[in-house]
Protein backbone atom coordinates (compact mmCIF):
# COMPACT_ATOMS: atom_id res chain seq x y z
CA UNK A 1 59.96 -13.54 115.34
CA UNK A 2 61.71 -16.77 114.10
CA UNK A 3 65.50 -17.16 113.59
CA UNK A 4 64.49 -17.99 109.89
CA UNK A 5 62.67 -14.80 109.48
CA UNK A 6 64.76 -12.58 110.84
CA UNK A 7 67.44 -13.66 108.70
CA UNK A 8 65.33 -13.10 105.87
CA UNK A 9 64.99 -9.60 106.13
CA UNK A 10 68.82 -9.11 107.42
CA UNK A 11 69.19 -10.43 103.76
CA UNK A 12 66.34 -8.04 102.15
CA UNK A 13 67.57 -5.72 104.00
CA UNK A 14 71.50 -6.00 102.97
CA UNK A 15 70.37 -5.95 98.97
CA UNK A 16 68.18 -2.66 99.50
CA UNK A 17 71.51 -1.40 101.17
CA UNK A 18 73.23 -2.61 98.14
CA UNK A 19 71.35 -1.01 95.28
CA UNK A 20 70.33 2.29 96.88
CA UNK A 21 74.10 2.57 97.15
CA UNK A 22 74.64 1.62 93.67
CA UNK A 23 72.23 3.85 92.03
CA UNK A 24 73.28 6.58 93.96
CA UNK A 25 76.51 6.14 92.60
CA UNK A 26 75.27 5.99 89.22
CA UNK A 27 72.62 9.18 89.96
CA UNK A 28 75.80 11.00 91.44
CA UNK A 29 77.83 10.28 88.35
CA UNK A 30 75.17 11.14 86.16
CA UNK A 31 75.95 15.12 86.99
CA UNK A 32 79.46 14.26 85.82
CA UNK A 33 79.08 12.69 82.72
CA UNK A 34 79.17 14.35 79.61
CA UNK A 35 77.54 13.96 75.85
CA UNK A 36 74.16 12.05 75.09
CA UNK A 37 74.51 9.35 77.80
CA UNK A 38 74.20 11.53 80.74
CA UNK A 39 70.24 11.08 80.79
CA UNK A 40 70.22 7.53 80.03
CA UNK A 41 72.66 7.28 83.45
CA UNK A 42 70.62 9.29 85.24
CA UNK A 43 67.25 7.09 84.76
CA UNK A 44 69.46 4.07 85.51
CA UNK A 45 70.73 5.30 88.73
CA UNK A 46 66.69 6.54 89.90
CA UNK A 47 65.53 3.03 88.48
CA UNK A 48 68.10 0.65 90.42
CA UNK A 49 67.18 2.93 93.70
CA UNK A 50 63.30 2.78 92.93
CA UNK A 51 63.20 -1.05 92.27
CA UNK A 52 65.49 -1.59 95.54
CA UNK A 53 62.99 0.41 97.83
CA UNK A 54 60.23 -2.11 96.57
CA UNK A 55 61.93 -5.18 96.72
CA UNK A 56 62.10 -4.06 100.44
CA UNK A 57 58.53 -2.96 100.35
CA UNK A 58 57.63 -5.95 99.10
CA UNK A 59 60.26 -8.06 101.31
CA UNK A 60 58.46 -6.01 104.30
CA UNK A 61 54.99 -6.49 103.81
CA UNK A 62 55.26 -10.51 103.03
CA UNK A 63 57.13 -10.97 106.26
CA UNK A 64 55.07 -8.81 108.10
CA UNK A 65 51.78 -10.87 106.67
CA UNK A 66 53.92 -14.19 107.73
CA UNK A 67 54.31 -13.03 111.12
CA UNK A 68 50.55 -12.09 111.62
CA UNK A 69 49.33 -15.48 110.37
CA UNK A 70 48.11 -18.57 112.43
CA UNK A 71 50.53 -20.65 110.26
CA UNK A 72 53.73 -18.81 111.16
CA UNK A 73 52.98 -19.72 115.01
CA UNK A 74 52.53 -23.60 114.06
CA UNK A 75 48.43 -23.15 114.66
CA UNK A 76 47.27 -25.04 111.61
């Protein structure tokens, strides 16, 4: 694995870290909040957490594919 890679995913990695923490804040706070905008919290909080875990699906797979190329090796 390259220097340039890894760092990649050290920074895919620090913004999944970053919104599963944030919309588990928000899903937390959801319980808390009263009136007609405790739902609309709620789906906030499980859509921030959902959309980070694919950005680092996503983030994942492509640098997994990278790596298992003959162009990530300088073969060309």
């Amino acid at each position: 694995m390259t220097k340039k890679l890894d760092n990649v995913l050290v920074t895919f990695k620090r913004i999944t870290a970053a919104g599963l923490l944030i919309g588990f804040i928000l899903f937390l706070s959801s319980f808390f909040v009263s009136g007609n905008i405790s739902p609309y919290v709620l789906s906030i909080g499980l859509s921030i957490m959902v959309s980070s875990m694919l950005i680092f699906g996503f983030s994942l797979f492509i640098h997994l594919m990278e790596e298992m190329t003959d162009g990530s090796r300088g073969v060309r």
